[in-house]
Protein backbone atom coordinates (compact mmCIF):
# COMPACT_ATOMS: atom_id res chain seq x y z
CA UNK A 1 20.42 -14.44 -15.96
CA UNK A 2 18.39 -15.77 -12.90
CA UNK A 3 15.00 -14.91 -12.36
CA UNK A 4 14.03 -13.68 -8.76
CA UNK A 5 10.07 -14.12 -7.88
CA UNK A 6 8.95 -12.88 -4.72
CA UNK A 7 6.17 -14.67 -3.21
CA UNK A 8 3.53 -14.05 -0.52
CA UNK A 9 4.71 -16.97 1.27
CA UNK A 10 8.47 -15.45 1.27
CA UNK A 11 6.91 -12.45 3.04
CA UNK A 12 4.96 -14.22 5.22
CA UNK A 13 7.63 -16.01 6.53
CA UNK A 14 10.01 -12.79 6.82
CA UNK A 15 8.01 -11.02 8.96
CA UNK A 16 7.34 -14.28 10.95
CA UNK A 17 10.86 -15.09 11.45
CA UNK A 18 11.69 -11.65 12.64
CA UNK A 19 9.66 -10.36 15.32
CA UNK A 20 9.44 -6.25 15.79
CA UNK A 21 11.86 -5.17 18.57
CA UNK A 22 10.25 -3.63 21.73
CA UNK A 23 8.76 -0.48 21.29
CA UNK A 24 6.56 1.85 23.45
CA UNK A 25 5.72 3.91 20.63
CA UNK A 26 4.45 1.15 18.44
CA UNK A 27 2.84 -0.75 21.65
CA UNK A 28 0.72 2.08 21.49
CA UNK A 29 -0.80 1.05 18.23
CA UNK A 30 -2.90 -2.14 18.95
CA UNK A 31 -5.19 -1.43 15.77
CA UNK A 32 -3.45 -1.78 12.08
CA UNK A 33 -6.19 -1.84 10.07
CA UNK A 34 -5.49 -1.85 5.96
CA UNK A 35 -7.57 1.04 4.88
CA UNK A 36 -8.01 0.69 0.53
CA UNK A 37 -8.01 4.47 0.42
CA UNK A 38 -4.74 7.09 -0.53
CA UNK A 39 -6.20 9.68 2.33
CA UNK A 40 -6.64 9.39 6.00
CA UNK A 41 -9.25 11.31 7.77
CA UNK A 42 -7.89 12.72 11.27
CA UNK A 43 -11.60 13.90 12.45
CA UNK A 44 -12.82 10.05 12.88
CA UNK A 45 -10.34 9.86 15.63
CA UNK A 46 -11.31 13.17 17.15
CA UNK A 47 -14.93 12.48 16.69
CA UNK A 48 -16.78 14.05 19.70
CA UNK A 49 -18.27 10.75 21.98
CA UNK A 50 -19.06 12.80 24.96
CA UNK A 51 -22.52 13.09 26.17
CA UNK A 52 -24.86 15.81 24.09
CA UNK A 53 -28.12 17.34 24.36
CA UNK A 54 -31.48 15.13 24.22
CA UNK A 55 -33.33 16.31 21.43
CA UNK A 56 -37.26 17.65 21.73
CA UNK A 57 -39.76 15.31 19.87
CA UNK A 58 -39.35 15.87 16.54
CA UNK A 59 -36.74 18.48 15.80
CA UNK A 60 -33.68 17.60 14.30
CA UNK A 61 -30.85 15.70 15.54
CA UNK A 62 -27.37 16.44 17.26
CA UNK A 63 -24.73 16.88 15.15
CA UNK A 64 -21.63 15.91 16.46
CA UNK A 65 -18.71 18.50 16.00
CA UNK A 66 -16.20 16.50 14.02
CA UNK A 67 -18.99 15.71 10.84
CA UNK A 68 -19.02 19.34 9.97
CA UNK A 69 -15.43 19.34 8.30
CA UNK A 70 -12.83 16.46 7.89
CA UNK A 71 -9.31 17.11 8.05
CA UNK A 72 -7.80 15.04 5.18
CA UNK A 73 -4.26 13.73 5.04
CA UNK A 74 -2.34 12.11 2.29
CA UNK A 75 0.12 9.63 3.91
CA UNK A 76 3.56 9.58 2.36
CA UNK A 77 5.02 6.03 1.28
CA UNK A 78 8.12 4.25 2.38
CA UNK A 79 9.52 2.87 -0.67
CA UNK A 80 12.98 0.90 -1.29
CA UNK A 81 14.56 0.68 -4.35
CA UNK A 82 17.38 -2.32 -4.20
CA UNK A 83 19.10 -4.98 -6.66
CA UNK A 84 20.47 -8.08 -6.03
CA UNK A 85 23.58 -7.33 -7.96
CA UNK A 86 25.80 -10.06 -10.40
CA UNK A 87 27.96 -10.91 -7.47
CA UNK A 88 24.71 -12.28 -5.62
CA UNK A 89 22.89 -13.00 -8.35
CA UNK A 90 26.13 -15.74 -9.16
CA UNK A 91 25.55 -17.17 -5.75
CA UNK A 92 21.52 -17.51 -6.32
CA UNK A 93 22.17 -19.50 -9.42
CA UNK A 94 24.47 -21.94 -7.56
CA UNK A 95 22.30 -22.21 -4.51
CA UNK A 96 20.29 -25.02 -3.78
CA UNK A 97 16.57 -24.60 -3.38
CA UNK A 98 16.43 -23.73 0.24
CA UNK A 99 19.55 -21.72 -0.84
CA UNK A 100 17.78 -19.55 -3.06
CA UNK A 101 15.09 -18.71 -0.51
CA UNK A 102 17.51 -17.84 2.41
CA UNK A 103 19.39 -15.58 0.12
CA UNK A 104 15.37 -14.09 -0.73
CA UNK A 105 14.45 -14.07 2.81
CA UNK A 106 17.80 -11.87 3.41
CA UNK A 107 17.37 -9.15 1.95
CA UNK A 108 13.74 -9.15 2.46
CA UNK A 109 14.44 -9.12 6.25
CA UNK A 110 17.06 -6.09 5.62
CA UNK A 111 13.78 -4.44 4.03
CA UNK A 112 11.14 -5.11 6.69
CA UNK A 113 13.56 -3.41 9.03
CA UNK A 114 13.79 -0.46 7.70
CA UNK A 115 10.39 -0.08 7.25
CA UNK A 116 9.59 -0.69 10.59
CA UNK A 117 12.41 2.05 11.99
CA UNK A 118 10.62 4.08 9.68
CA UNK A 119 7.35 3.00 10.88
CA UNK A 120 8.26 3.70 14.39
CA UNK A 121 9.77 6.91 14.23
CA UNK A 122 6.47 8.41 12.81
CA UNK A 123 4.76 6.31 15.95
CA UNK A 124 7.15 8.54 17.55
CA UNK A 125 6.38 11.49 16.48
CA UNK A 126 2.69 11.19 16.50
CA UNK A 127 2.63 11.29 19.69
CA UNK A 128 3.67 14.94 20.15
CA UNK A 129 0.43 15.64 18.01
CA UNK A 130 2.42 15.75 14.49
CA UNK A 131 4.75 14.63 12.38
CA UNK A 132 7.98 16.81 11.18
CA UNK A 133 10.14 13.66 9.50
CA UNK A 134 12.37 13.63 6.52
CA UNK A 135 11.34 13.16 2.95
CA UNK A 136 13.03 12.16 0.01
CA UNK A 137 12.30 14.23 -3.11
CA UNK A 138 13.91 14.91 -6.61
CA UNK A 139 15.31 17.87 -5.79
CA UNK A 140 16.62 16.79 -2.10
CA UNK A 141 15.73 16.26 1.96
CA UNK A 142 12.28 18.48 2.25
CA UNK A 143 9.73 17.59 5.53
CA UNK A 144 7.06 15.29 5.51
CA UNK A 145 4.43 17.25 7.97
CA UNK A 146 0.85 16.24 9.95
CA UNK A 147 -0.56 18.21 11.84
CA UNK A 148 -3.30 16.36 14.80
CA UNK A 149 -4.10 19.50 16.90
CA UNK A 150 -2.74 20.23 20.32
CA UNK A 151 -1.81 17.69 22.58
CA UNK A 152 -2.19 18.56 26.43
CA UNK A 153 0.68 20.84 28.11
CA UNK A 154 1.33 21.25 31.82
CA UNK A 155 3.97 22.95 33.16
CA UNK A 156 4.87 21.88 36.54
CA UNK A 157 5.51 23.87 39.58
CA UNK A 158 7.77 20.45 40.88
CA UNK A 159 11.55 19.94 40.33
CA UNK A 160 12.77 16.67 39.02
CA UNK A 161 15.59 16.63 42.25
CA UNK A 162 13.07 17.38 44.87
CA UNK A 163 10.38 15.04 43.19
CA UNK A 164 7.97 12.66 45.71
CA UNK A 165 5.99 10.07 44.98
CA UNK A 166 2.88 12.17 46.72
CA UNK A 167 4.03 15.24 44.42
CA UNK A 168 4.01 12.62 41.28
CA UNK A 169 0.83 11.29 41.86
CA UNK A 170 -0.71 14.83 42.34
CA UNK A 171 1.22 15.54 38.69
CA UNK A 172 -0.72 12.08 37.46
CA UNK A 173 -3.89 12.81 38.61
CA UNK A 174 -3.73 16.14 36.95
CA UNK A 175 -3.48 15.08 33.31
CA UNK A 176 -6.22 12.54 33.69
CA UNK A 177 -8.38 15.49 35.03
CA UNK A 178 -7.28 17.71 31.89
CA UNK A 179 -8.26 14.26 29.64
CA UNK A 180 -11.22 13.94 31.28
CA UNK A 181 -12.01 17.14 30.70
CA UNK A 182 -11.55 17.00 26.84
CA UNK A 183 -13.95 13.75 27.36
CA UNK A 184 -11.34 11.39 27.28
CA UNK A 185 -11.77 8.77 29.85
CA UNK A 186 -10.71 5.02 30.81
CA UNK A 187 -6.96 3.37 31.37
CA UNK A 188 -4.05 5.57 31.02
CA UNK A 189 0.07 4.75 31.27
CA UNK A 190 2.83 7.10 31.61
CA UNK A 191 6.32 6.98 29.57
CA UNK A 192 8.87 9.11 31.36
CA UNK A 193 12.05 10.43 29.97
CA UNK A 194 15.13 8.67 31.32
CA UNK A 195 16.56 11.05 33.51
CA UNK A 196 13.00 11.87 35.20
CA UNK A 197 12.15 7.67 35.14
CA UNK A 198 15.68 7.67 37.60
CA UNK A 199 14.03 10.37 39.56
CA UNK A 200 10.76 8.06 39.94
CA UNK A 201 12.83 5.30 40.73
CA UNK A 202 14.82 6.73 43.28
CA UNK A 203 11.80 9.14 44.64
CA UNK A 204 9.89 4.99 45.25
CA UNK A 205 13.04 3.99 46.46
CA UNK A 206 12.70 6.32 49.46
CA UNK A 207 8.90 5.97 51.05
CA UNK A 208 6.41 3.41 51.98
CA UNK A 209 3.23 4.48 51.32
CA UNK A 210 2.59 2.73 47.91
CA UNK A 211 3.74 -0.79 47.24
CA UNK A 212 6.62 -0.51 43.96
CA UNK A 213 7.24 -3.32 41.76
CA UNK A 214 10.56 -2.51 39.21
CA UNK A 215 11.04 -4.53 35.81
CA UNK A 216 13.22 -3.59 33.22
CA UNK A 217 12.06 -0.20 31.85
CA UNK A 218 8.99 -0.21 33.97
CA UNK A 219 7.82 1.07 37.44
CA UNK A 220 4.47 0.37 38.88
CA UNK A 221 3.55 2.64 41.58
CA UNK A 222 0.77 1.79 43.42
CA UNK A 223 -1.34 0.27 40.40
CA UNK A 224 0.53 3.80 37.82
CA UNK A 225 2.44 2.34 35.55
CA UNK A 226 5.33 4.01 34.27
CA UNK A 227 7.54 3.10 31.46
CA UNK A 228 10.69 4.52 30.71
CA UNK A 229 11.01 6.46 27.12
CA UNK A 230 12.95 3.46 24.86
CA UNK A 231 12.26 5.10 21.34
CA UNK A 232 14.68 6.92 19.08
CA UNK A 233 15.28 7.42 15.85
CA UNK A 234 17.72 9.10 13.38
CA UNK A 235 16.59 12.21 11.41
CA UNK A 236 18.27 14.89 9.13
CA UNK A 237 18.66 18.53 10.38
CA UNK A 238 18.84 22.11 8.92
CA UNK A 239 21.92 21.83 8.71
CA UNK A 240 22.22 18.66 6.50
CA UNK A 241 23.71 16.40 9.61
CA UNK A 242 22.39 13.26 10.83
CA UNK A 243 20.96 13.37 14.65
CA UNK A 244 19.16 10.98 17.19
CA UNK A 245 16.30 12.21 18.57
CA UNK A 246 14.25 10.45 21.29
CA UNK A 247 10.32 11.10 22.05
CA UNK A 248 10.82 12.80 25.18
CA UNK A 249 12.96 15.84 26.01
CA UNK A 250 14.85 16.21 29.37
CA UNK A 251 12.51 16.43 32.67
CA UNK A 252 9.29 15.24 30.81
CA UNK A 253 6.34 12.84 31.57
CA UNK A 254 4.13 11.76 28.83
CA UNK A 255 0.48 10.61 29.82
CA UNK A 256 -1.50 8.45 27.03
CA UNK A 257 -5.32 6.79 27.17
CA UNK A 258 -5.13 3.62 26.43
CA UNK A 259 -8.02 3.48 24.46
CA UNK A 260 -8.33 6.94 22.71
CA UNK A 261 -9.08 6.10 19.01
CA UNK A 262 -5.26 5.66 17.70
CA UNK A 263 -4.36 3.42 15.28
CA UNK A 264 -2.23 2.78 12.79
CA UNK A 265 -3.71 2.07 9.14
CA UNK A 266 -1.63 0.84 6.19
CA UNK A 267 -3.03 2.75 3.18
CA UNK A 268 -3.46 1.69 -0.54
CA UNK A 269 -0.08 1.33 -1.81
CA UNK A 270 1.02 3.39 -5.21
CA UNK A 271 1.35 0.62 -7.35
CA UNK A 272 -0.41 -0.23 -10.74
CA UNK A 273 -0.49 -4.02 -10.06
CA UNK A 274 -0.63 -4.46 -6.30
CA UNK A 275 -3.68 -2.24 -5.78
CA UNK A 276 -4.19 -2.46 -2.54
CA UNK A 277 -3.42 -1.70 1.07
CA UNK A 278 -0.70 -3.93 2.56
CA UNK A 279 1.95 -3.91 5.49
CA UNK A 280 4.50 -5.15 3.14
CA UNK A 281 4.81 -5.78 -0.46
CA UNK A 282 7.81 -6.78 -2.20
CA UNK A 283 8.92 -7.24 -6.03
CA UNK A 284 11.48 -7.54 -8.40
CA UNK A 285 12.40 -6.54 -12.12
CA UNK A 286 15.43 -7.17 -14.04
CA UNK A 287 17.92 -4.07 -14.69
CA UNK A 288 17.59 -2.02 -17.72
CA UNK A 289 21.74 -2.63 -17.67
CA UNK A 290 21.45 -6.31 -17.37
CA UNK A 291 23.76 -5.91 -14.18
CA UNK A 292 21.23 -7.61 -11.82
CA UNK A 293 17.79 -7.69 -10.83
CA UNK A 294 16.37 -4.63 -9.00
CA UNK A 295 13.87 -4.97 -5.49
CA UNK A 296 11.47 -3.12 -4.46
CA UNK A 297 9.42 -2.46 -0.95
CA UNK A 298 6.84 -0.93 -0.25
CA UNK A 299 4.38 0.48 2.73
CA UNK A 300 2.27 3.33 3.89
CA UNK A 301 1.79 3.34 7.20
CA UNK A 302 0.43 6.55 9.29
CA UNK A 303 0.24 6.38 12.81
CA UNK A 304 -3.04 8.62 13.56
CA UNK A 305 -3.37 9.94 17.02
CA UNK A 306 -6.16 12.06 19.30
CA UNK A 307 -4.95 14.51 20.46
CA UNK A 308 -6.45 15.22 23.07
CA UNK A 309 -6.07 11.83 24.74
CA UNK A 310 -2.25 12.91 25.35
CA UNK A 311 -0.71 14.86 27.94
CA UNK A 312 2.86 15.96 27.91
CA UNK A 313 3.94 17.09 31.68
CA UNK A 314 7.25 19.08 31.93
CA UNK A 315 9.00 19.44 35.55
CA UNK A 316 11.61 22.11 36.38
């Protein structure tokens, strides 16, 4: 029977060769640190940075909120278990030496993707303020759940049919004033659901106050940028049937700082040779049934979020 080695290199050039498809939700993520660890810590992105109290010569020192607790969470792993069966197995050993590799690189590619759907529809999630996704146990579906705190809620008083680009920058300007207020501060960008994005486009459309510049799933309104929501992803109900879900509900406008503290770490992966946090780690081992060779991914990715650097706007 063939043998089947994955190497670093294949990886490397999987993940090379096929570039992540566009994502708001994962845009959102600039930092993917590898974090050698099992648990995340949500406080150290809700650590308090706003300004405290000088201290009198020689008494003791502020302590900032967040360092009197930490919230821990255990990420949950994505994990594939796959075989190249005898039918491909027969058409490894006749392959050539680039061959063999392309045939590798296959269903290494089929792999990353899922991985990254999986990846993003946590990134999705997250940004509600937790996670409610679908987890595989031995006794069935249960939920994987994280919990961030509260993201910001305003309920507007403006409908989405009789919606103004005056009323949507007063709607703007108000979740940067409730962010501000939970001393978050700098760049912001808004996602908008599609059927309120159509409203924006067609409210810009319509005046002449603000200069508008339209690209494919994005608006800029003088200097806000809005994108449109472009997320989904497939999850399993109460009911045991498969929907699509998107980020964004009907009517809603979702307001992020850029530079809040989110990232995405890839935690130490449970395996008891590659011991270590990586985005992507791949292996084989031949079948107990000599039928083929079994493949196996891994990752543990957790999209970790503040809070209170999100705003979630709802219009009648």
């Amino acid at each position: 029977m063939a043998k089947i080695v994955i190497r670093p290199e294949d990886i490397v050039k999987v993940v090379a060769a096929n570039p992540a498809v566009a994502s708001n939700a994962m845009d959102y993520f600039k930092r993917r640190p590898c974090k050698n660890t099992t648990y995340a810590v949500v406080d150290d992105i809700q650590k308090q940075t706003g300004n405290i109290p000088v201290i009198r010569r020689g008494d003791k020192g502020y302590r900032p909120k967040s360092s009197r607790g930490r919230t821990i969470i255990e990420p949950m792993p994505i994990e594939i278990d796959d075989s190249f069966d005898a039918g491909e197995l027969e058409d490894y050993e006749r392959a050539s030496n680039r061959g063999k590799q392309q045939l590798i690189q296959d269903k290494l590619a089929q792999h990353l993707e899922m991985i990254r759907n999986t990846t993003k529809a946590l990134a999705i999630q997250a940004h509600l303020g937790k996670i409610d996704y679908m987890m595989q146990t031995a006794s069935g579906l249960e939920r994987y759940e994280v919990d961030y705190g509260s993201i910001g809620k305003i309920t507007s008083s403006n409908t989405m049919s009789g919606l103004t680009i005056a009323k949507l920058v007063t709607e703007f300007n108000d979740a940067v004033t409730l962010m501000n207020n939970n001393h978050v501060a700098g760049a912001v960008e808004w996602i908008a659901s599609s059927d309120l994005f159509t409203a924006i486009v067609n409210a810009a459309a319509g005046q002449s106050a603000y200069d508008v510049k339209v690209q494919p799933g994005v608006i800029i309104i003088g200097g806000f940028k809005v994108l449109l929501d472009n997320d989904s992803y497939s999850d399993v109900n109460s009911s045991g049937q498969t929907i699509t879900k998107t980020m964004l509900g009907e009517k809603q406008l979702l307001t992020r700082a850029v530079n809040a503290g989110q990232s995405m770490p890839y935690y130490k992966l449970d395996d008891v040779k590659m011991r270590e946090a990586v985005p992507f780690y791949s292996f084989t081992a031949p079948t107990t049934d000599q039928r083929g060779i079994d493949i196996f991914s891994k990752s543990k990715p957790l999209p970790l979020v503040n809070p209170k650097g999100i705003v979630l706007t709802t219009f009648k």
